[in-house]
PDB file of N, CA and C in Angstrom:
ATOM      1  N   UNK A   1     138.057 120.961 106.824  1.00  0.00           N
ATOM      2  CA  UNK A   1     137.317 121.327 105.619  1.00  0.00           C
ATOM      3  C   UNK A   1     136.862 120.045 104.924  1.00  0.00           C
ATOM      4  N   UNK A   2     135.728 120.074 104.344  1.00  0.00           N
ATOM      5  CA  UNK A   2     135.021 118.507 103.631  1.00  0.00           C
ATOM      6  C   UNK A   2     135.846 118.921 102.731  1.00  0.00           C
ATOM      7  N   UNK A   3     135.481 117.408 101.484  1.00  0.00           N
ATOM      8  CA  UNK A   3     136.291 116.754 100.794  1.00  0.00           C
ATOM      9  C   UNK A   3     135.266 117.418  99.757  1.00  0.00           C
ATOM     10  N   UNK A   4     135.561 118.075  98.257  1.00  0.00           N
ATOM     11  CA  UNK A   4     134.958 118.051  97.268  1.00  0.00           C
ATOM     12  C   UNK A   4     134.320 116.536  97.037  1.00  0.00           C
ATOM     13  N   UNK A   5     133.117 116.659  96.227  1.00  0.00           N
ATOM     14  CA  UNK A   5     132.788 115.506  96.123  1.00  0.00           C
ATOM     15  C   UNK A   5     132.765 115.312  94.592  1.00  0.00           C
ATOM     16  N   UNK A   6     132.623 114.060  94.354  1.00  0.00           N
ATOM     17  CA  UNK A   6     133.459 113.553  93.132  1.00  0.00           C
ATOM     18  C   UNK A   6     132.709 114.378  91.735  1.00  0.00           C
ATOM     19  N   UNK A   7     131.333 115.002  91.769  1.00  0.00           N
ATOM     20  CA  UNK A   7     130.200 115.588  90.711  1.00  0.00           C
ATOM     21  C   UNK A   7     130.938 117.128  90.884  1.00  0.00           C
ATOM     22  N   UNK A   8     131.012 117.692  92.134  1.00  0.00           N
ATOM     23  CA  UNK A   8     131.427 118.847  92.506  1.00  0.00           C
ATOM     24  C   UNK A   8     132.867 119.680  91.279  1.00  0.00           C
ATOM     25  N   UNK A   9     133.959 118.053  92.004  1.00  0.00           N
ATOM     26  CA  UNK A   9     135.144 117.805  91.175  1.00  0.00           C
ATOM     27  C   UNK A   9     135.375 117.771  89.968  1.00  0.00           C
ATOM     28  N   UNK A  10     134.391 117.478  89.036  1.00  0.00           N
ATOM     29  CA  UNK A  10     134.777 117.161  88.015  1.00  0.00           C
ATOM     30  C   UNK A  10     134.097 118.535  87.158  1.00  0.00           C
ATOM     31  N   UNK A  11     132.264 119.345  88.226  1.00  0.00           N
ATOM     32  CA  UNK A  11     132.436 120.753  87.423  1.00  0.00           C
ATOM     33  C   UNK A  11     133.668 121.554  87.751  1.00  0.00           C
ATOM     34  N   UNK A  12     134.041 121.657  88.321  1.00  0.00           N
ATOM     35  CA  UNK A  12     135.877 122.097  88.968  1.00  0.00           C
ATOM     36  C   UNK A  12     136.431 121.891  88.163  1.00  0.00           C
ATOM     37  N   UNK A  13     136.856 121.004  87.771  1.00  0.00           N
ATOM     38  CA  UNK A  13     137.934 120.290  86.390  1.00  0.00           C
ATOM     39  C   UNK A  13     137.215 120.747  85.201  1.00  0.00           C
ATOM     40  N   UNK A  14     136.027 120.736  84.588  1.00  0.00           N
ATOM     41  CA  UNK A  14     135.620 121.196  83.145  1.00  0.00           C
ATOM     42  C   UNK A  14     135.602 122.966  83.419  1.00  0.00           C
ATOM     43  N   UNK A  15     135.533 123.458  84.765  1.00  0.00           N
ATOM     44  CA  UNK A  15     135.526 125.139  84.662  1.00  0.00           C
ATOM     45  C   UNK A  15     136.786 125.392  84.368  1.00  0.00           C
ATOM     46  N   UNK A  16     137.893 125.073  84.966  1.00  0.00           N
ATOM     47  CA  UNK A  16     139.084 125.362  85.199  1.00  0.00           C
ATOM     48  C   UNK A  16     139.552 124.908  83.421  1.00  0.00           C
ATOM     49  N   UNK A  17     139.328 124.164  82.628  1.00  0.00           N
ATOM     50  CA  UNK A  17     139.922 123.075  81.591  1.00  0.00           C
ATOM     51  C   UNK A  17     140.294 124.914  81.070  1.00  0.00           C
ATOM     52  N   UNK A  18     139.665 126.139  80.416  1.00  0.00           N
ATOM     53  CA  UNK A  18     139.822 127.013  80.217  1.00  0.00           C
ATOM     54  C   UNK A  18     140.443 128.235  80.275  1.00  0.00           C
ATOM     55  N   UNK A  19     141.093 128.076  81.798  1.00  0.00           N
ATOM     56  CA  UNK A  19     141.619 128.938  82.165  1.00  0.00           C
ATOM     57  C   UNK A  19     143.024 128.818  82.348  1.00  0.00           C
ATOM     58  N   UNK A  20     143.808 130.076  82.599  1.00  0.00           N
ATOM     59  CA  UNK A  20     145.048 129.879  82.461  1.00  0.00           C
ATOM     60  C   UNK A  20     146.055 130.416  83.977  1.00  0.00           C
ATOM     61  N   UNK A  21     147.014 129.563  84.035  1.00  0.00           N
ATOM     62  CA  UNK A  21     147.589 129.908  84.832  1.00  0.00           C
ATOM     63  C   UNK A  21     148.083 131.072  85.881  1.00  0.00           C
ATOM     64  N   UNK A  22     147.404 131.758  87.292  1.00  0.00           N
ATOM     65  CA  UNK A  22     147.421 132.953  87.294  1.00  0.00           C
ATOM     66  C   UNK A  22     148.986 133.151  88.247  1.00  0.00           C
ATOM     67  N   UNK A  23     149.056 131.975  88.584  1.00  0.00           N
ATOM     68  CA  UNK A  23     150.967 132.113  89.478  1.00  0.00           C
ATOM     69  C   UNK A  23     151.692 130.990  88.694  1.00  0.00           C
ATOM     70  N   UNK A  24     152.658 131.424  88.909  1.00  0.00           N
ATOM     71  CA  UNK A  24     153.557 130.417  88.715  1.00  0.00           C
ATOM     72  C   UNK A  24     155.236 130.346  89.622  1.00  0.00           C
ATOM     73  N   UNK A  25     155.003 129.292  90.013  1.00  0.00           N
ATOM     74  CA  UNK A  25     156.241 129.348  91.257  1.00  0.00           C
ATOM     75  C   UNK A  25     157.898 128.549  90.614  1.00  0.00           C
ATOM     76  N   UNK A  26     158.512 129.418  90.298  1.00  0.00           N
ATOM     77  CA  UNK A  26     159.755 129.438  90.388  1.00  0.00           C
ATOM     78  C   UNK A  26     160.488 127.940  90.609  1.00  0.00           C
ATOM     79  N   UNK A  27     162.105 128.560  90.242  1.00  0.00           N
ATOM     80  CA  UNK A  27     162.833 127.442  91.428  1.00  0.00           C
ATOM     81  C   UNK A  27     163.125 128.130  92.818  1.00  0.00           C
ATOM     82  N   UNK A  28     162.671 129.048  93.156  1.00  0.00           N
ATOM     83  CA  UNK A  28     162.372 129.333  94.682  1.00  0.00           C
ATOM     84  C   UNK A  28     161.709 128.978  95.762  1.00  0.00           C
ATOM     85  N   UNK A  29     160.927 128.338  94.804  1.00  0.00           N
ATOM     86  CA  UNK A  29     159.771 127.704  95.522  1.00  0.00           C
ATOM     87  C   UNK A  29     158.558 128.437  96.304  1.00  0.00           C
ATOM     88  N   UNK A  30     157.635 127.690  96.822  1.00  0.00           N
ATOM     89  CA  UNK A  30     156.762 128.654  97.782  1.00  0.00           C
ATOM     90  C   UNK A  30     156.960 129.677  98.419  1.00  0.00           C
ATOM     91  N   UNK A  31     156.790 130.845  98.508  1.00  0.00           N
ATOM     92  CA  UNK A  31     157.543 131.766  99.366  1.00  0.00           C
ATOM     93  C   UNK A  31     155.987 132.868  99.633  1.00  0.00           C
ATOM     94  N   UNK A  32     156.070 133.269 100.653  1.00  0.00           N
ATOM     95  CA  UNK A  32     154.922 133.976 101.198  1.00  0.00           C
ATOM     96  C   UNK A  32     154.453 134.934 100.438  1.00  0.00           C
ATOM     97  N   UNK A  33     155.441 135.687  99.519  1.00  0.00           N
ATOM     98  CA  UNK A  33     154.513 136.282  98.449  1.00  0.00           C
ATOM     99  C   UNK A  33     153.952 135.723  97.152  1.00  0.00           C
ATOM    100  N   UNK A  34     154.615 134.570  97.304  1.00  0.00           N
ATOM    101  CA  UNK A  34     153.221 133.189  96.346  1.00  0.00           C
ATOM    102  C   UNK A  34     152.348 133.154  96.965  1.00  0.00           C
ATOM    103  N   UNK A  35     152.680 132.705  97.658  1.00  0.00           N
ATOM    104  CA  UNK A  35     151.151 132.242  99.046  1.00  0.00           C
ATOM    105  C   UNK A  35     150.168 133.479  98.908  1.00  0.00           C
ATOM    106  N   UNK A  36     150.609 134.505  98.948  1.00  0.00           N
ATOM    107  CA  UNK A  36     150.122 135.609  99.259  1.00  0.00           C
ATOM    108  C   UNK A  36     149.499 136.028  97.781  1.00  0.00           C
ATOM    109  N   UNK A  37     149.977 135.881  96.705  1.00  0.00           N
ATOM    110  CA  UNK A  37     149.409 136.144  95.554  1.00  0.00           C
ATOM    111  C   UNK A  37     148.671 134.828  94.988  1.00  0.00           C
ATOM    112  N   UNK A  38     148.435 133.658  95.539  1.00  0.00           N
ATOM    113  CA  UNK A  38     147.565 132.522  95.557  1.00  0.00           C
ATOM    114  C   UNK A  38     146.341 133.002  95.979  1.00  0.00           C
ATOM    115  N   UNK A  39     146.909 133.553  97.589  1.00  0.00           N
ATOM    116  CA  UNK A  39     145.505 133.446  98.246  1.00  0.00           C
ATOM    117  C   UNK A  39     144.447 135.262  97.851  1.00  0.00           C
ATOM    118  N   UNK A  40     145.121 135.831  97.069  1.00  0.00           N
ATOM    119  CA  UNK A  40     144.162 137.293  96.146  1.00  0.00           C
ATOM    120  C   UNK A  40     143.793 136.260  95.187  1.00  0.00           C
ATOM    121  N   UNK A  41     144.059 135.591  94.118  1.00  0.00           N
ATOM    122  CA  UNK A  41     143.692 135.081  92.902  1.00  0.00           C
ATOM    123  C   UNK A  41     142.609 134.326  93.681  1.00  0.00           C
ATOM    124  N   UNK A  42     142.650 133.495  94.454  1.00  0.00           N
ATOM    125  CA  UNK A  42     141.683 132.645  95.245  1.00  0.00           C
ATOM    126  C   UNK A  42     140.413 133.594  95.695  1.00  0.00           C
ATOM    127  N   UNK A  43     140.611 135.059  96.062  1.00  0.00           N
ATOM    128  CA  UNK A  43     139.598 135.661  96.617  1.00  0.00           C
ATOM    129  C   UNK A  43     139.156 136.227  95.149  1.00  0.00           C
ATOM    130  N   UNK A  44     139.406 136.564  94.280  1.00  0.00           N
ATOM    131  CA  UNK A  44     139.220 136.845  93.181  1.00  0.00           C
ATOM    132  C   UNK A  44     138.066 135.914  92.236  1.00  0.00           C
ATOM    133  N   UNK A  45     138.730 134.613  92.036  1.00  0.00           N
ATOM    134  CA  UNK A  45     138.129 133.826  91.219  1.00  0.00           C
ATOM    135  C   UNK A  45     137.854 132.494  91.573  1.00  0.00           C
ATOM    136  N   UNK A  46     138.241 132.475  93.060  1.00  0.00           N
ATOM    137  CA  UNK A  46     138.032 130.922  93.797  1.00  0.00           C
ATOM    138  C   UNK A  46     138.393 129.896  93.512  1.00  0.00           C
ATOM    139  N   UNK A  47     138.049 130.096  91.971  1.00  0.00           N
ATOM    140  CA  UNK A  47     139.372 128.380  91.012  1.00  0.00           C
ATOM    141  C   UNK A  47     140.281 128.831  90.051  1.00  0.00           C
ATOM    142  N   UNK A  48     141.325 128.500  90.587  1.00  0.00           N
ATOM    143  CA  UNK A  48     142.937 129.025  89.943  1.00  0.00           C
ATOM    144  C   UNK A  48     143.625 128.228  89.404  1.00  0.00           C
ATOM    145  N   UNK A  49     144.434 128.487  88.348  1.00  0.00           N
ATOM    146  CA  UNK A  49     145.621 127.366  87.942  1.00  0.00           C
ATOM    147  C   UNK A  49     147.053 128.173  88.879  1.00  0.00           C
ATOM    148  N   UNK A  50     147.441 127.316  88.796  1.00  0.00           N
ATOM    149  CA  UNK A  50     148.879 127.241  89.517  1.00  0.00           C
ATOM    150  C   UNK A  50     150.295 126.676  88.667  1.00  0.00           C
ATOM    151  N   UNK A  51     151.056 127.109  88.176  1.00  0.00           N
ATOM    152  CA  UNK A  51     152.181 126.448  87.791  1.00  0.00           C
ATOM    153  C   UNK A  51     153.217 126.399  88.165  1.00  0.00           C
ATOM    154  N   UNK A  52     154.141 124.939  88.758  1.00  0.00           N
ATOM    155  CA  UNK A  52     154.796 124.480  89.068  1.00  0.00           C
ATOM    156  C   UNK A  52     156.055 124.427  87.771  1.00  0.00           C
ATOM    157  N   UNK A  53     157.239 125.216  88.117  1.00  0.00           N
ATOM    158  CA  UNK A  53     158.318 125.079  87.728  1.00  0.00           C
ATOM    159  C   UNK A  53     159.845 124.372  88.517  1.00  0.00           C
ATOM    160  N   UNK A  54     160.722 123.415  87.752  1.00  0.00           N
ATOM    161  CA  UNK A  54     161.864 123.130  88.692  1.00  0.00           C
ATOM    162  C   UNK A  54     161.153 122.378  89.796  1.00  0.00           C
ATOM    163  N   UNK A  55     160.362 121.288  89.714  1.00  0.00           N
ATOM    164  CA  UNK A  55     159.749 120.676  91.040  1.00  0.00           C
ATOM    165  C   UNK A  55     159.662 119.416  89.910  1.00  0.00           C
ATOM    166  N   UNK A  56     160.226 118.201  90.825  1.00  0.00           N
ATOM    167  CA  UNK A  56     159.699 117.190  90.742  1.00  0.00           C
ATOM    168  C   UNK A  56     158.001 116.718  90.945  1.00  0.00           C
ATOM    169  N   UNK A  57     157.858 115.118  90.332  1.00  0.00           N
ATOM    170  CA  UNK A  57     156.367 115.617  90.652  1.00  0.00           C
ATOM    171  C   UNK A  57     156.256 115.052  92.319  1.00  0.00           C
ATOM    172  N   UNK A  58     156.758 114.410  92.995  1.00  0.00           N
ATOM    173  CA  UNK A  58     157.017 114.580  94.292  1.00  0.00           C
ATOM    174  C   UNK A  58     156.679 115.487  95.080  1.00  0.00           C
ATOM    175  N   UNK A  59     157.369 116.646  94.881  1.00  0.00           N
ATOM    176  CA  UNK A  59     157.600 118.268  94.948  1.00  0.00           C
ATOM    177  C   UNK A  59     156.679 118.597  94.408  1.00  0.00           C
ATOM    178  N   UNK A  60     156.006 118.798  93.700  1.00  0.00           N
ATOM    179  CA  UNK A  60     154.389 119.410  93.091  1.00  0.00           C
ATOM    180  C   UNK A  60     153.470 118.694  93.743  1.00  0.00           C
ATOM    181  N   UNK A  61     153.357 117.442  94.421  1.00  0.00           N
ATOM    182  CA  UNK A  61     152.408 117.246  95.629  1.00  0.00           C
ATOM    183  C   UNK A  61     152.702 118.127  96.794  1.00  0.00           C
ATOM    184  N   UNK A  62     153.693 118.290  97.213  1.00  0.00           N
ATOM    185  CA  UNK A  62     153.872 118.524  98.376  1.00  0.00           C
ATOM    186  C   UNK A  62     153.885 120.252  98.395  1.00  0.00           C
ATOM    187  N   UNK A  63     153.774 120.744  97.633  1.00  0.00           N
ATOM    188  CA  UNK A  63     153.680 122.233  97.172  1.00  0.00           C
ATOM    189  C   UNK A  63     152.180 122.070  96.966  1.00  0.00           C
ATOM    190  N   UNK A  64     151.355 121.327  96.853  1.00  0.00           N
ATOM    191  CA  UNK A  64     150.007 121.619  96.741  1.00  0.00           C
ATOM    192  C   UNK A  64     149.400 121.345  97.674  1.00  0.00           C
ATOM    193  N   UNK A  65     150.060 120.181  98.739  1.00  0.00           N
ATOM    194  CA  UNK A  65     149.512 120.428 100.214  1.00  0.00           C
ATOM    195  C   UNK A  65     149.729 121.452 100.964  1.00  0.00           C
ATOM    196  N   UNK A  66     150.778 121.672 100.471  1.00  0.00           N
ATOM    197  CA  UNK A  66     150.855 123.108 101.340  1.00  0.00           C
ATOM    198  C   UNK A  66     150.205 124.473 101.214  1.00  0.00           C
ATOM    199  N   UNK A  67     150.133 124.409  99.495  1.00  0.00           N
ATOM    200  CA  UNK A  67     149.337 125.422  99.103  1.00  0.00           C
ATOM    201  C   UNK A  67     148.007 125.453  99.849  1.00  0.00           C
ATOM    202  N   UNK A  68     147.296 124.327 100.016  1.00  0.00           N
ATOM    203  CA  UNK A  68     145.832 124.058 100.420  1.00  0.00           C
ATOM    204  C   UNK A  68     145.633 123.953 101.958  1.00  0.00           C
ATOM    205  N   UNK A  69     147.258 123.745 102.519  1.00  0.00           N
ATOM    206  CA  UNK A  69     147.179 124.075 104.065  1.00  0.00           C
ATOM    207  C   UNK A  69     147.270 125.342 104.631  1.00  0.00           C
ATOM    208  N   UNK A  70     148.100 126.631 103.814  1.00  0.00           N
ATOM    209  CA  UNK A  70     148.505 127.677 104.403  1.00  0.00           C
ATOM    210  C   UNK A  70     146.893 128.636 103.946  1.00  0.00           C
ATOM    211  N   UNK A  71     146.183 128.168 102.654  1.00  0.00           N
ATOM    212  CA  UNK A  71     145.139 128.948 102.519  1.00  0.00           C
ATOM    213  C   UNK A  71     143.277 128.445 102.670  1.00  0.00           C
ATOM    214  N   UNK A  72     144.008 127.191 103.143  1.00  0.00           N
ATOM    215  CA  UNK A  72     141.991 126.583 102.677  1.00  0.00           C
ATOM    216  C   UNK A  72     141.503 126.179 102.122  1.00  0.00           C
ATOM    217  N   UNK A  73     142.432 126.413 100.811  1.00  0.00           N
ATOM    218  CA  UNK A  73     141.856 126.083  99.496  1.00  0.00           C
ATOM    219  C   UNK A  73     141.705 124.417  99.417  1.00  0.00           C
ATOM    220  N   UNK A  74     141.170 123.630  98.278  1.00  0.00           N
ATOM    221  CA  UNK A  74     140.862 122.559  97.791  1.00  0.00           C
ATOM    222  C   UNK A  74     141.451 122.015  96.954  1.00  0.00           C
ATOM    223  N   UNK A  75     142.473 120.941  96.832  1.00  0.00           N
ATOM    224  CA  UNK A  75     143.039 120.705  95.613  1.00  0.00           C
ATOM    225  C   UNK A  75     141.712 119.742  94.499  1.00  0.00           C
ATOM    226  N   UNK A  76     141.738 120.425  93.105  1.00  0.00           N
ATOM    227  CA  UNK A  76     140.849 119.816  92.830  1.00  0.00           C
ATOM    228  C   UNK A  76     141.497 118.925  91.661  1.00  0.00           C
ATOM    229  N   UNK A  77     142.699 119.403  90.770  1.00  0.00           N
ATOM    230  CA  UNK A  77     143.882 118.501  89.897  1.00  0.00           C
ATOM    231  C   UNK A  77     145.123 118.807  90.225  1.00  0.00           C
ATOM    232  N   UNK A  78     145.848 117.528  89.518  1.00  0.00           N
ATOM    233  CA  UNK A  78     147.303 117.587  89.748  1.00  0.00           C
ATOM    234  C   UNK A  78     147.584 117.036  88.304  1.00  0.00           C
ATOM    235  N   UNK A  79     147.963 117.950  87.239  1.00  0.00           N
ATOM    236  CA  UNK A  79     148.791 117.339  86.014  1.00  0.00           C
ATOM    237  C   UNK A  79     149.677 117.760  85.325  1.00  0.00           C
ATOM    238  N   UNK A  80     150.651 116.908  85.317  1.00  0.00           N
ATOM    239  CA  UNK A  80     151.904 117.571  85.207  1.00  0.00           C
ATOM    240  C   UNK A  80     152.481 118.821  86.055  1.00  0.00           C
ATOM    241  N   UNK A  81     152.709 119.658  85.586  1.00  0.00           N
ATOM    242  CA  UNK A  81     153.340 120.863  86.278  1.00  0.00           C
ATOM    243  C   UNK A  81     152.098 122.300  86.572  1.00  0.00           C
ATOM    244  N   UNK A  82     150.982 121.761  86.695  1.00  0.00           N
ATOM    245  CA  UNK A  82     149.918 122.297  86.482  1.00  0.00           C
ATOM    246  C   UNK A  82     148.679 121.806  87.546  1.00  0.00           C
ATOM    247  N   UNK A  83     148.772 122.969  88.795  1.00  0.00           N
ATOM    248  CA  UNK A  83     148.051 122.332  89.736  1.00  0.00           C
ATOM    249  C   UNK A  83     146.734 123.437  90.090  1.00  0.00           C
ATOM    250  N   UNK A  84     145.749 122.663  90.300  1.00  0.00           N
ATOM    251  CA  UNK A  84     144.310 123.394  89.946  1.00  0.00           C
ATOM    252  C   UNK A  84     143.445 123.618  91.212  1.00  0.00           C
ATOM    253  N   UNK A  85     143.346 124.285  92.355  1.00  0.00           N
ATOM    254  CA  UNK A  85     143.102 124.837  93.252  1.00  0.00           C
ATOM    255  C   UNK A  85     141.331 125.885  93.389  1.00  0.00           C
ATOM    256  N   UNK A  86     140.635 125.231  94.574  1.00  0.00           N
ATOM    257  CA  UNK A  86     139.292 125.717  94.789  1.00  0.00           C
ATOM    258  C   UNK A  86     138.968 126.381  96.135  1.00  0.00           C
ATOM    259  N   UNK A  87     138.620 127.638  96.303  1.00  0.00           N
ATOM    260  CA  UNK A  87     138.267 127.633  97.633  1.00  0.00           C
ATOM    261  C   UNK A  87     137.059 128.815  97.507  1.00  0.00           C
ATOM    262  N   UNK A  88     135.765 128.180  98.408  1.00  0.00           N
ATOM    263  CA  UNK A  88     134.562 128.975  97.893  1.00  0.00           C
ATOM    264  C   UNK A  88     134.978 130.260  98.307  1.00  0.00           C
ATOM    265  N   UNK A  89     134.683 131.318  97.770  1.00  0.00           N
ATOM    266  CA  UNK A  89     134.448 132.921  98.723  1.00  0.00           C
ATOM    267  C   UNK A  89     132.768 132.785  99.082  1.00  0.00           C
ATOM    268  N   UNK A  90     133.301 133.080 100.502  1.00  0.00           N
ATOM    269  CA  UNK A  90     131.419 133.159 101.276  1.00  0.00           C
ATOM    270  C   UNK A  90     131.245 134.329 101.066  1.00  0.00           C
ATOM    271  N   UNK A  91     131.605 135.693 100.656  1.00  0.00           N
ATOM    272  CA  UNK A  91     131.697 136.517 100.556  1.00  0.00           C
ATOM    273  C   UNK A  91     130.870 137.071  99.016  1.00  0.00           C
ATOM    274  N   UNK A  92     130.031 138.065  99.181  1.00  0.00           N
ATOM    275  CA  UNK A  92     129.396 138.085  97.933  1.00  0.00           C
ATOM    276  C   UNK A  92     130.254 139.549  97.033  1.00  0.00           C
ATOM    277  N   UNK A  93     130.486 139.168  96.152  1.00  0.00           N
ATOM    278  CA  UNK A  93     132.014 140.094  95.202  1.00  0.00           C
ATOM    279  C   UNK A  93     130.982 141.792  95.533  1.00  0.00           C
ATOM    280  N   UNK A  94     131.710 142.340  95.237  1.00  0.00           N
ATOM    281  CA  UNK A  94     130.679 144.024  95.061  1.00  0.00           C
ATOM    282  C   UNK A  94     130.644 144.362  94.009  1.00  0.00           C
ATOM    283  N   UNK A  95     129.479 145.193  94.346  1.00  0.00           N
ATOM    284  CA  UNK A  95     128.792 145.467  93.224  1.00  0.00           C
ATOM    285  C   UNK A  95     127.063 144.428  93.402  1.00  0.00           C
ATOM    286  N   UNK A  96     126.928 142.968  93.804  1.00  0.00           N
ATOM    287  CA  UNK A  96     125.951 142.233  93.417  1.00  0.00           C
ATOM    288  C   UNK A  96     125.089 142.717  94.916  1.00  0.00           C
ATOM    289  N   UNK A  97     124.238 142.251  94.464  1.00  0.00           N
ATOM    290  CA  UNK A  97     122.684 142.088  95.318  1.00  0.00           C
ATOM    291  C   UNK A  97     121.808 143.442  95.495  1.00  0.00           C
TER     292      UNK A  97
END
């Protein structure tokens, strides 16, 4: 998958500045029905917040590679406990055209 590019990134970062967190992962950590309720919010609204609880920030990288490996998605921020995730839908929503 290409790399967001840095103009792309930053409308990513001012869309997202608004919105609010639609998961938030535990001290359980990743578990397939995160993943799984990542990747509906992702088909839903394509740019998601994510919140990281009980994770170092170590551990909140490595929970966001993974997030972006198991679904496609794009990491587009990482701050603090608050990780901000993109993945286009090629898919046109229903209802349009």
């Amino acid at each position: 998958m290409r790399q967001l590019s840095p103009a792309r990134r930053r409308e990513l970062k001012a869309r997202a500045h608004a919105l609010d967190p639609v998961v938030r992962i535990g001290e359980a950590g990743l578990s397939p029905t995160v993943l799984a309720e990542i990747d509906r919010g992702l088909k839903s609204h394509e740019l998601i917040k994510v919140r990281v609880n009980g994770a170092d920030r170590p551990g909140r990288e490595a929970i966001l590679e993974e997030i972006c490996g198991q679904t496609g998605a794009q990491p587009v921020q990482h701050i603090g406990k608050i990780l901000v995730v993109f993945r286009e839908n090629p898919e046109p929503s229903p209802g349009s055209g």
